[in-house]
PDB file of N, CA and C in Angstrom:
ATOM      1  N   UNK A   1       6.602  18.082   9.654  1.00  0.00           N
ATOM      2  CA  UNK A   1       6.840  18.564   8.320  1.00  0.00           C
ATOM      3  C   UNK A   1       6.894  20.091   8.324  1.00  0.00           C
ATOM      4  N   UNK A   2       5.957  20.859   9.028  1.00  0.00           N
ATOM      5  CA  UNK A   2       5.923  21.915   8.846  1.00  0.00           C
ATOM      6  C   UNK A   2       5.599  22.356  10.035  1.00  0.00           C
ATOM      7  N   UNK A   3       5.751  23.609  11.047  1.00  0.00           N
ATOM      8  CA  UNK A   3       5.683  24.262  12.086  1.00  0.00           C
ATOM      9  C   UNK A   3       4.037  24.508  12.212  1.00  0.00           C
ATOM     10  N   UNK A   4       3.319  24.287  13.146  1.00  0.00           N
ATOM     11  CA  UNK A   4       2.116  24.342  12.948  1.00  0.00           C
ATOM     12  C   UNK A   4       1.464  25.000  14.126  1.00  0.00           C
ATOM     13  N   UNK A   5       0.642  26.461  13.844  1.00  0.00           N
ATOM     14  CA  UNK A   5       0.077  26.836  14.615  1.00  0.00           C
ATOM     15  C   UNK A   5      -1.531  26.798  14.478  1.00  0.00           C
ATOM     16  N   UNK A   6      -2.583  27.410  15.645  1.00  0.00           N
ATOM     17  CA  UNK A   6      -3.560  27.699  14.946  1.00  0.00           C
ATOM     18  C   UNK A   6      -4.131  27.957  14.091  1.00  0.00           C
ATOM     19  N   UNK A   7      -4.572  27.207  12.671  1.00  0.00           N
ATOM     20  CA  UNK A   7      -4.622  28.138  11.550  1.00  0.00           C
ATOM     21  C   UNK A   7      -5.932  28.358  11.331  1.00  0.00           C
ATOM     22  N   UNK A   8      -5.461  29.554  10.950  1.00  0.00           N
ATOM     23  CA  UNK A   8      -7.573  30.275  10.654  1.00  0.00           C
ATOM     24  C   UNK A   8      -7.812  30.121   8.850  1.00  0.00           C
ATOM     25  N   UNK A   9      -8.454  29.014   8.705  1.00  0.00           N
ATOM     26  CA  UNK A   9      -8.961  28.911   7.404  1.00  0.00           C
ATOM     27  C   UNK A   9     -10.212  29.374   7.392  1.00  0.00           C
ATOM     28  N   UNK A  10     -10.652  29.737   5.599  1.00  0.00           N
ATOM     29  CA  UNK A  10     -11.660  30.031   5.604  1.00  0.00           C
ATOM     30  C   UNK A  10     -12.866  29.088   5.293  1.00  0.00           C
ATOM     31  N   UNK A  11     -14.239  29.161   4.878  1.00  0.00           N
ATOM     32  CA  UNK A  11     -14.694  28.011   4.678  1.00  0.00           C
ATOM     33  C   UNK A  11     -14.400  27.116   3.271  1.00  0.00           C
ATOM     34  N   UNK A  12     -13.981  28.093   2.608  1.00  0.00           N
ATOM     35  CA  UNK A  12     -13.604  27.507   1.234  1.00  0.00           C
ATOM     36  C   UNK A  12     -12.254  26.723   1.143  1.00  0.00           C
ATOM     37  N   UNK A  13     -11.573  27.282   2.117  1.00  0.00           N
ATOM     38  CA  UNK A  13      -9.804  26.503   2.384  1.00  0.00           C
ATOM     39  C   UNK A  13     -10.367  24.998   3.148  1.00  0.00           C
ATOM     40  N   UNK A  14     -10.896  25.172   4.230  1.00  0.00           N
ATOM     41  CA  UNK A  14     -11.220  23.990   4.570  1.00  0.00           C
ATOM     42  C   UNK A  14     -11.852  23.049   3.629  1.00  0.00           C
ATOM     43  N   UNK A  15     -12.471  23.325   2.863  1.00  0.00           N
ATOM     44  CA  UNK A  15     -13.649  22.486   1.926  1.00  0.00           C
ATOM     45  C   UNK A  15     -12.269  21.794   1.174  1.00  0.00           C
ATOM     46  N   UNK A  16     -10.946  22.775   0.117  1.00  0.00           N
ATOM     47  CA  UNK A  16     -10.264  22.537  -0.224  1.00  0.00           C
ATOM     48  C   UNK A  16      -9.607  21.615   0.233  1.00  0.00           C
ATOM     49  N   UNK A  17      -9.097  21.518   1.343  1.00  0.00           N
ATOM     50  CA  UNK A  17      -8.124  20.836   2.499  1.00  0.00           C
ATOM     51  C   UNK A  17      -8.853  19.258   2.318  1.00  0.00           C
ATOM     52  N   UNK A  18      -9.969  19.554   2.744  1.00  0.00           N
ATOM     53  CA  UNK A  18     -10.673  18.036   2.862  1.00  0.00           C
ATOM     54  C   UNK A  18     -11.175  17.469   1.430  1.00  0.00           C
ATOM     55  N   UNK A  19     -11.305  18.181   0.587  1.00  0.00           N
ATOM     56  CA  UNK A  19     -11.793  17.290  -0.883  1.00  0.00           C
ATOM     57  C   UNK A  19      -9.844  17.132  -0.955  1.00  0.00           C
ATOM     58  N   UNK A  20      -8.761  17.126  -0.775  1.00  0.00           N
ATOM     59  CA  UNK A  20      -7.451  16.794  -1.213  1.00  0.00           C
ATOM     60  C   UNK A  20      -7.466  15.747   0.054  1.00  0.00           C
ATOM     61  N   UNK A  21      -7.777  15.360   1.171  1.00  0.00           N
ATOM     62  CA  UNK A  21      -7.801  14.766   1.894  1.00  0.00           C
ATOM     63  C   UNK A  21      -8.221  13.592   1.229  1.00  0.00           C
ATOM     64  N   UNK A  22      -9.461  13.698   0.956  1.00  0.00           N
ATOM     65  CA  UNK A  22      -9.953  12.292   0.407  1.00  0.00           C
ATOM     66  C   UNK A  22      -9.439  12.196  -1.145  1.00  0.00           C
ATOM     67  N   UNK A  23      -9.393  12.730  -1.638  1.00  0.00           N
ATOM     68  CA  UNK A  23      -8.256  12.159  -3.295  1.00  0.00           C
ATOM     69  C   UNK A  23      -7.391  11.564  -2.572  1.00  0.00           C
ATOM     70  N   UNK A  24      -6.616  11.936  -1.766  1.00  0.00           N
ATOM     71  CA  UNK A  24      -5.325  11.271  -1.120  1.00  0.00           C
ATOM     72  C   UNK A  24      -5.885   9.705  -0.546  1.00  0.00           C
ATOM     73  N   UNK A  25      -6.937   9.615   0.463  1.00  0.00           N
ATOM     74  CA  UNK A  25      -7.407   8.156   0.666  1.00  0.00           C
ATOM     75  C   UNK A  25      -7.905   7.331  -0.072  1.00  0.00           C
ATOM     76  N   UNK A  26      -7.865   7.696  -1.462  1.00  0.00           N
ATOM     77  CA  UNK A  26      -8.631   6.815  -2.563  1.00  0.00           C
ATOM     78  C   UNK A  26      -7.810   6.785  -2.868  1.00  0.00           C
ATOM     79  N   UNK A  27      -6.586   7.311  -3.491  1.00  0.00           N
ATOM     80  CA  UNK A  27      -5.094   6.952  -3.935  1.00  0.00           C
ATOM     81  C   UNK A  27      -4.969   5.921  -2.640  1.00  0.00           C
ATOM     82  N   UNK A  28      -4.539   5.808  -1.745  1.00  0.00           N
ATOM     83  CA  UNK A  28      -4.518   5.026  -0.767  1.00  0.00           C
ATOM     84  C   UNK A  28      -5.012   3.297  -1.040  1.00  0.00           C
ATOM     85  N   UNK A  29      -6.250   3.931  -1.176  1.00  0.00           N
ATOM     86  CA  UNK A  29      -7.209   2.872  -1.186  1.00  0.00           C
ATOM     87  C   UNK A  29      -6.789   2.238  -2.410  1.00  0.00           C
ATOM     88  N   UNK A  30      -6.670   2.555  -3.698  1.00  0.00           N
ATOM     89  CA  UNK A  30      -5.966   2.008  -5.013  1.00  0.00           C
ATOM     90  C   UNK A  30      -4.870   1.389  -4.763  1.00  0.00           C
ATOM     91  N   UNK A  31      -3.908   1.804  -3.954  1.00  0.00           N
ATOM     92  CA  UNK A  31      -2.801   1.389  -4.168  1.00  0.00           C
ATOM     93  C   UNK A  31      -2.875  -0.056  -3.180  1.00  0.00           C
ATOM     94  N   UNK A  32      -3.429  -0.009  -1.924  1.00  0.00           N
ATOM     95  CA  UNK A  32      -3.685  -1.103  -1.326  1.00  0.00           C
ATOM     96  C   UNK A  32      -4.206  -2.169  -2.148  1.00  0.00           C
ATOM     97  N   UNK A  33      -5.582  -1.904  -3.006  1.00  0.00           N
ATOM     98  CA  UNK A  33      -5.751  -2.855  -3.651  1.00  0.00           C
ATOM     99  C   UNK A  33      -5.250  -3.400  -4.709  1.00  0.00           C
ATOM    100  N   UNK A  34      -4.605  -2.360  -5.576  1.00  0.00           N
ATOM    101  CA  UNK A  34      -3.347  -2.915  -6.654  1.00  0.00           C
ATOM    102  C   UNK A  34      -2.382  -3.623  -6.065  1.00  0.00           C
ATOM    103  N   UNK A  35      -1.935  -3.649  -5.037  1.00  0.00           N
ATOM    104  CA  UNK A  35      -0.598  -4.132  -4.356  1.00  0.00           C
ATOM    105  C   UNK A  35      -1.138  -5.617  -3.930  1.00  0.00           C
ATOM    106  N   UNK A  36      -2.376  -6.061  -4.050  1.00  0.00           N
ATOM    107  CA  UNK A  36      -2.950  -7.479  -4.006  1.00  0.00           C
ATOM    108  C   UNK A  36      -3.062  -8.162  -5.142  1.00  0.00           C
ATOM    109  N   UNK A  37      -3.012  -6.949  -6.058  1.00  0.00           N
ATOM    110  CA  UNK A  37      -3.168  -7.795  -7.351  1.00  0.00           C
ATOM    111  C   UNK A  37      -1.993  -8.342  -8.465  1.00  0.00           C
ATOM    112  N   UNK A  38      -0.552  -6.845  -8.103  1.00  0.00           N
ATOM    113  CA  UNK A  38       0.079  -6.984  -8.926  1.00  0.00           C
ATOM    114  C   UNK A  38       1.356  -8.331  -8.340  1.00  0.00           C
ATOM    115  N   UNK A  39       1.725  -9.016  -9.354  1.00  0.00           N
ATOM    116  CA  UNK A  39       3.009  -9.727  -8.976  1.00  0.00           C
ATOM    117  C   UNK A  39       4.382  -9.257  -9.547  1.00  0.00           C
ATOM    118  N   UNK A  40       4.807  -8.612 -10.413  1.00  0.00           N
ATOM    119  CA  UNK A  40       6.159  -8.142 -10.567  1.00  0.00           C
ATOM    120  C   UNK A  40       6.093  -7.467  -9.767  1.00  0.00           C
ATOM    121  N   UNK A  41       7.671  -7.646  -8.971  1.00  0.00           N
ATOM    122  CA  UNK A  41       8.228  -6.984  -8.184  1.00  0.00           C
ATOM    123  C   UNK A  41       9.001  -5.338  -8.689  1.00  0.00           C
ATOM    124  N   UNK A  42       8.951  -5.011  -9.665  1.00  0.00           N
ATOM    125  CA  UNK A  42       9.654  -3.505 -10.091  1.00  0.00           C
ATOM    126  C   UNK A  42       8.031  -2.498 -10.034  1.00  0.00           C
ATOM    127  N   UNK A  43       6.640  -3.420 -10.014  1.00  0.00           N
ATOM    128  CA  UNK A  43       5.326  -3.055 -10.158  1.00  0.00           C
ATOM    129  C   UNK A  43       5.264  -2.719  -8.546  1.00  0.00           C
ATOM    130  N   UNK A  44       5.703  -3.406  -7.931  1.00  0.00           N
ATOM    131  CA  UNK A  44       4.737  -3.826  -6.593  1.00  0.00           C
ATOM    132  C   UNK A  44       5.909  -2.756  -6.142  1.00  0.00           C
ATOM    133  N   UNK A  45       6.994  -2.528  -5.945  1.00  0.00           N
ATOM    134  CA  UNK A  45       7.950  -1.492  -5.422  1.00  0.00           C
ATOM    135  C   UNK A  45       7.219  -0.003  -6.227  1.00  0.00           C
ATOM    136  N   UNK A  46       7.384   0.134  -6.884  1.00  0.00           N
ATOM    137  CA  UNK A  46       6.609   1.329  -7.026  1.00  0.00           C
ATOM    138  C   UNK A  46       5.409   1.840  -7.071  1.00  0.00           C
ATOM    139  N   UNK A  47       4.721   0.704  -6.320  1.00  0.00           N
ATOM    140  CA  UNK A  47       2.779   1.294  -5.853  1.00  0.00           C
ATOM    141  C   UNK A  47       3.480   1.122  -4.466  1.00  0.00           C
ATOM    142  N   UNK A  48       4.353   0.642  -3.515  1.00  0.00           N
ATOM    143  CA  UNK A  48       4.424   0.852  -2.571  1.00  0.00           C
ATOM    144  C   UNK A  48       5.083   2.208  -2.143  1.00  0.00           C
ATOM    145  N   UNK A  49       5.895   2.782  -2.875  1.00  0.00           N
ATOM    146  CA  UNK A  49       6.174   4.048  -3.150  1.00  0.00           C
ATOM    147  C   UNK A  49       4.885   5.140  -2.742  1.00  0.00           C
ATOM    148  N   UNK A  50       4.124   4.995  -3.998  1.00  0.00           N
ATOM    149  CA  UNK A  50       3.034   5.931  -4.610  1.00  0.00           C
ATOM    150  C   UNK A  50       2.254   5.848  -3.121  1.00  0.00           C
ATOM    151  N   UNK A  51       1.883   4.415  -2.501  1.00  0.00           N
ATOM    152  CA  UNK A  51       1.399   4.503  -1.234  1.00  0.00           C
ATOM    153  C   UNK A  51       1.961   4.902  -0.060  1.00  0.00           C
ATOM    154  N   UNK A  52       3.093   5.020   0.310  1.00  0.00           N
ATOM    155  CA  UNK A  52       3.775   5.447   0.951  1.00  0.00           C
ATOM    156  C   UNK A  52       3.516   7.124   1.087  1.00  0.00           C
ATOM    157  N   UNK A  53       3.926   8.002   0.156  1.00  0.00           N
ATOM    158  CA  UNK A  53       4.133   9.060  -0.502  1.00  0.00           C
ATOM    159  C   UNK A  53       2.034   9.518   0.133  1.00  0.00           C
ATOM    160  N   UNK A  54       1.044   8.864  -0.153  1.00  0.00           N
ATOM    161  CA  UNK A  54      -0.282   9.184  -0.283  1.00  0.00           C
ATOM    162  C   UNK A  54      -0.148   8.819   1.442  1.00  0.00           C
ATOM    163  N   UNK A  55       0.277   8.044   2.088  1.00  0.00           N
ATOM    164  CA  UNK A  55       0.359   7.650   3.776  1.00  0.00           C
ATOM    165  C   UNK A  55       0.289   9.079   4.119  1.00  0.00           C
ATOM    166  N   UNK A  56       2.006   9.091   4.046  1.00  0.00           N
ATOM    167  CA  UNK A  56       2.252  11.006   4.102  1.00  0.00           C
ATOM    168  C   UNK A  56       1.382  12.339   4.233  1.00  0.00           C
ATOM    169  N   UNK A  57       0.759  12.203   2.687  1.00  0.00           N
ATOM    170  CA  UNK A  57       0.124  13.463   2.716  1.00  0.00           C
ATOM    171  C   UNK A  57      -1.386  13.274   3.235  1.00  0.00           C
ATOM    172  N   UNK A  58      -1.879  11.603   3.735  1.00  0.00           N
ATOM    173  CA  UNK A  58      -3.451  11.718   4.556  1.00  0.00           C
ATOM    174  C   UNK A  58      -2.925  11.908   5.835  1.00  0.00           C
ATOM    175  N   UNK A  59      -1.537  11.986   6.679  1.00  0.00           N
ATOM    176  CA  UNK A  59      -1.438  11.991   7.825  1.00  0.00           C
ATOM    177  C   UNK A  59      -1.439  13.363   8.054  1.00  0.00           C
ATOM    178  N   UNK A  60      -0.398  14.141   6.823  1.00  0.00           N
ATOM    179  CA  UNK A  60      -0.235  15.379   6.792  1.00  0.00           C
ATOM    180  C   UNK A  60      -1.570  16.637   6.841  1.00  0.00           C
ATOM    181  N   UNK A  61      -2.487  16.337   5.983  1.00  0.00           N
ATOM    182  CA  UNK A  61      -3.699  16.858   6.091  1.00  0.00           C
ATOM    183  C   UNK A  61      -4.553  16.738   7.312  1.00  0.00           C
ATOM    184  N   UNK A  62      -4.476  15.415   7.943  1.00  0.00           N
ATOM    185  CA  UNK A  62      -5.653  15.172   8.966  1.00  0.00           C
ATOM    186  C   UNK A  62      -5.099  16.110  10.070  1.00  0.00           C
ATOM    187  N   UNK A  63      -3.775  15.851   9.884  1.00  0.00           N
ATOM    188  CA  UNK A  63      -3.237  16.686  11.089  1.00  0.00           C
ATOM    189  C   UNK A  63      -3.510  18.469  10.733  1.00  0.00           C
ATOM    190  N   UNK A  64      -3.480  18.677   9.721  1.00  0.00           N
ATOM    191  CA  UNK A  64      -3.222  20.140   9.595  1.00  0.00           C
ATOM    192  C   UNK A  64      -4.974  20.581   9.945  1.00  0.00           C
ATOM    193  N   UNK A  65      -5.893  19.404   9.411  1.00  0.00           N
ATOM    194  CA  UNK A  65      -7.139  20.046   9.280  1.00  0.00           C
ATOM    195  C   UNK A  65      -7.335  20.141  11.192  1.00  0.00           C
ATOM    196  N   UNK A  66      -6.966  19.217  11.702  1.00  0.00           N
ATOM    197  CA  UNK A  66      -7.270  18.951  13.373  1.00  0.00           C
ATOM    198  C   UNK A  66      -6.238  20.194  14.177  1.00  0.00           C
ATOM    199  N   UNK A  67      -5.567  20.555  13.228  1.00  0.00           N
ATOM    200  CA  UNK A  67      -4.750  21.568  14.678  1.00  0.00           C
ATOM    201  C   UNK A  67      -5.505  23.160  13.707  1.00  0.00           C
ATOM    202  N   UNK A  68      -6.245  22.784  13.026  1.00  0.00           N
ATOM    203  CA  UNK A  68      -6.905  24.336  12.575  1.00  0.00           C
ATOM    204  C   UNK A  68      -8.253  24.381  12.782  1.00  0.00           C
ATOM    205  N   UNK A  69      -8.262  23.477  13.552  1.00  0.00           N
ATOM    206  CA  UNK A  69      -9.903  23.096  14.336  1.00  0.00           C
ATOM    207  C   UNK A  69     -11.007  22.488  13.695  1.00  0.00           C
ATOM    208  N   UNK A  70     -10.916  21.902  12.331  1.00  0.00           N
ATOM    209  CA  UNK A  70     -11.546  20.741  12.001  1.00  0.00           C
ATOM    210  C   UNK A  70     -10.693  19.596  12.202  1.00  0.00           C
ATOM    211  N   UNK A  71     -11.335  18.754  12.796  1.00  0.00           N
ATOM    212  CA  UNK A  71     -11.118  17.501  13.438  1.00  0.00           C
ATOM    213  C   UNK A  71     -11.716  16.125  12.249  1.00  0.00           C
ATOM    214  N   UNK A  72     -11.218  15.557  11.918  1.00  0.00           N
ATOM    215  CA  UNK A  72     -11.930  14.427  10.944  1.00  0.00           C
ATOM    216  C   UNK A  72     -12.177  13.314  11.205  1.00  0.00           C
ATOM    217  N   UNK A  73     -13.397  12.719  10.931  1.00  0.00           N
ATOM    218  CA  UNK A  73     -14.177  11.824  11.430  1.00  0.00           C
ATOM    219  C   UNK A  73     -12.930  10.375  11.469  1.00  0.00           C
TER     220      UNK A  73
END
């Protein structure tokens, strides 16, 4: 997504980085479990969207927090 070097965050960027990290896995986590519950199909296509889209930005973060030297559990 984006060119990625060492990045020097501070402690407050990191704190940032990772409280948007986890909003993003609870969106995650919602959408997994809505997608068990809902049966229209125009419903269930667009939480797979919204989950899709939240895939993205927890892969995007874990990675950005791990190549700026926090690593996540």
């Amino acid at each position: 997504m984006y060119q990625t070097q060492q990045q020097q965050l501070t402690q407050k960027e990191k704190l940032y980085f990772q409280d948007q990290l986890h909003h993003e896995q609870v969106c995650l986590n919602k959408c997994n479990t809505y997608l068990n519950q809902v049966q229209d199909p125009q419903a269930k296509n667009s939480i797979q969207q919204v989950q899709r889209d939240c895939e993205e930005k927890v892969n995007f973060l874990q990675n950005f927090l791990q190549q700026a030297g926090f690593p996540q559990n």
